[in-house]
Protein backbone atom coordinates (compact mmCIF):
# COMPACT_ATOMS: atom_id res chain seq x y z
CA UNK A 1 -46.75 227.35 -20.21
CA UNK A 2 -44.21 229.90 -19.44
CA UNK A 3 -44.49 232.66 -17.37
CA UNK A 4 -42.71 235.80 -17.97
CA UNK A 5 -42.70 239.18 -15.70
CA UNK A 6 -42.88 242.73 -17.55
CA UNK A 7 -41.52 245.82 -14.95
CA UNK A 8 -42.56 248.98 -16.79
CA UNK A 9 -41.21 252.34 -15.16
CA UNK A 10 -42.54 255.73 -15.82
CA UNK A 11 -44.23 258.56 -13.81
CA UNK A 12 -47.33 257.95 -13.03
CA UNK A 13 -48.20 262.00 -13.25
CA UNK A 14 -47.53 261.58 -16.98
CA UNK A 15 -49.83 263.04 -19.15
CA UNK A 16 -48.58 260.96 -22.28
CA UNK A 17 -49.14 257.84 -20.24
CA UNK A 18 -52.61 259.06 -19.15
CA UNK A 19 -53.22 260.04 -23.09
CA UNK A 20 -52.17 256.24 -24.44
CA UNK A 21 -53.30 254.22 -21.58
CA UNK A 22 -56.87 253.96 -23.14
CA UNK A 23 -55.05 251.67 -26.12
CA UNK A 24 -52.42 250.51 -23.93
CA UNK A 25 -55.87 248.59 -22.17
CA UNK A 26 -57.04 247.70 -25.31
CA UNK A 27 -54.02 246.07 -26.10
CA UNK A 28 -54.17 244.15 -22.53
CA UNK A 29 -57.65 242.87 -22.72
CA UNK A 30 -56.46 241.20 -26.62
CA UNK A 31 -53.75 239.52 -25.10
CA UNK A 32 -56.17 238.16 -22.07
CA UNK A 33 -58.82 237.10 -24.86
CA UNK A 34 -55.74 235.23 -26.61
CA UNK A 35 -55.03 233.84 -23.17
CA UNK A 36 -52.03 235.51 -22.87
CA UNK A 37 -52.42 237.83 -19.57
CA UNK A 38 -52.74 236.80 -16.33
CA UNK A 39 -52.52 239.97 -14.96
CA UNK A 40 -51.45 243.65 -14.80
CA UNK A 41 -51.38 246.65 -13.00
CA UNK A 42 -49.48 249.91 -11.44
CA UNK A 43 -47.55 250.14 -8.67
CA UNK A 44 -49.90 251.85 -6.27
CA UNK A 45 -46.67 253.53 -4.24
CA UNK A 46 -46.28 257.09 -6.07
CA UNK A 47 -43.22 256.21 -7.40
CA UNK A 48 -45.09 254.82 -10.93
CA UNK A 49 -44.69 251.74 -13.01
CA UNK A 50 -46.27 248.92 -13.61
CA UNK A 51 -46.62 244.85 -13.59
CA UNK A 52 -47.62 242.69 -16.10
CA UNK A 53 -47.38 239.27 -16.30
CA UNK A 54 -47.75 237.47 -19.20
CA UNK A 55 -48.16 233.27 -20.22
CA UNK A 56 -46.74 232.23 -23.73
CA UNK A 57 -46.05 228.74 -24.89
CA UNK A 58 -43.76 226.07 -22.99
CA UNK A 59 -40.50 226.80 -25.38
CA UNK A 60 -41.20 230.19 -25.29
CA UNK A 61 -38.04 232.68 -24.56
CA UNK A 62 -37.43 236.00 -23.56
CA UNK A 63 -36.95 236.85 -27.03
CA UNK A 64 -41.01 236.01 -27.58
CA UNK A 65 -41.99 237.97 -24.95
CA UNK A 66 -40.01 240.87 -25.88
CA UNK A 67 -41.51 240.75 -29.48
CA UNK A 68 -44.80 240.19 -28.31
CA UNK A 69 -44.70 243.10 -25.70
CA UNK A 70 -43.04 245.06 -28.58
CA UNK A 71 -46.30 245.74 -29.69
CA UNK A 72 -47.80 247.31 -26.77
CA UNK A 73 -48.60 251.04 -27.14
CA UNK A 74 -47.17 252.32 -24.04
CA UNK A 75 -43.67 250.91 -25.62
CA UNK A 76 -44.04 251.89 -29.28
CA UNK A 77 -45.40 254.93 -28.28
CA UNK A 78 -42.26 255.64 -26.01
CA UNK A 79 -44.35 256.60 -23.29
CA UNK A 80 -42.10 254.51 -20.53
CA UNK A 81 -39.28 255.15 -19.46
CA UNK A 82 -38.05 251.41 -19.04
CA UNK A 83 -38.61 248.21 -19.69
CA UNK A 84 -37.51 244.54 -17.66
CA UNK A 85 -38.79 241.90 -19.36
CA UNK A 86 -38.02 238.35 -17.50
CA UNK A 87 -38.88 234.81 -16.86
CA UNK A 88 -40.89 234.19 -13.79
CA UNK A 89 -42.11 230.68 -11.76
CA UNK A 90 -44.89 231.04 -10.22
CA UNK A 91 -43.89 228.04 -7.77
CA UNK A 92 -47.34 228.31 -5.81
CA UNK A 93 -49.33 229.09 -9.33
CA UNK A 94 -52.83 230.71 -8.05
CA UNK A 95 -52.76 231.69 -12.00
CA UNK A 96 -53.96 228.50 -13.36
């Protein structure tokens, strides 16, 4: 499997992220029934964002993760204000 690492930046005192983050979840929990997530979360330090970390298939690229995240509401929805999407080894992998 391949690991990737998804930094989302936005305020946390937005209300269109408050408004969408109800189907922003629901689009989380999918991807952990599909075995997809292994984890997310804000940054808890005022400053807003979030991490999400994401497992896709051995040959899988940036490119697949980018299409795949694509689809989250929070980014079709424009409600961020960026988006990092990159490849990430968990050397010690508590993940498994």
């Amino acid at each position: 499997m391949t690991c990737f690492a998804v930094l989302y930046t936005y305020n946390p005192a937005s209300p269109r992220i408050a408004e969408i983050r109800p189907v922003h979840r629901e689009f989380l929990s999918q991807l952990l029934a599909d075995g997809k997530l292994v984890g997310s979360g804000p940054f808890t330090d005022t400053t807003g964002g979030a991490l999400i970390v994401i497992r896709l298939d051995d040959n899988a690229t940036v490119d697949d993760a980018e299409q795949l995240m694509n689809q989250d509401p929070f980014f079709t929805e424009k409600a961020i204000d960026s988006r990092e999407i990159r490849p990430w080894n968990p050397v010690l992998n508590i993940f498994s």
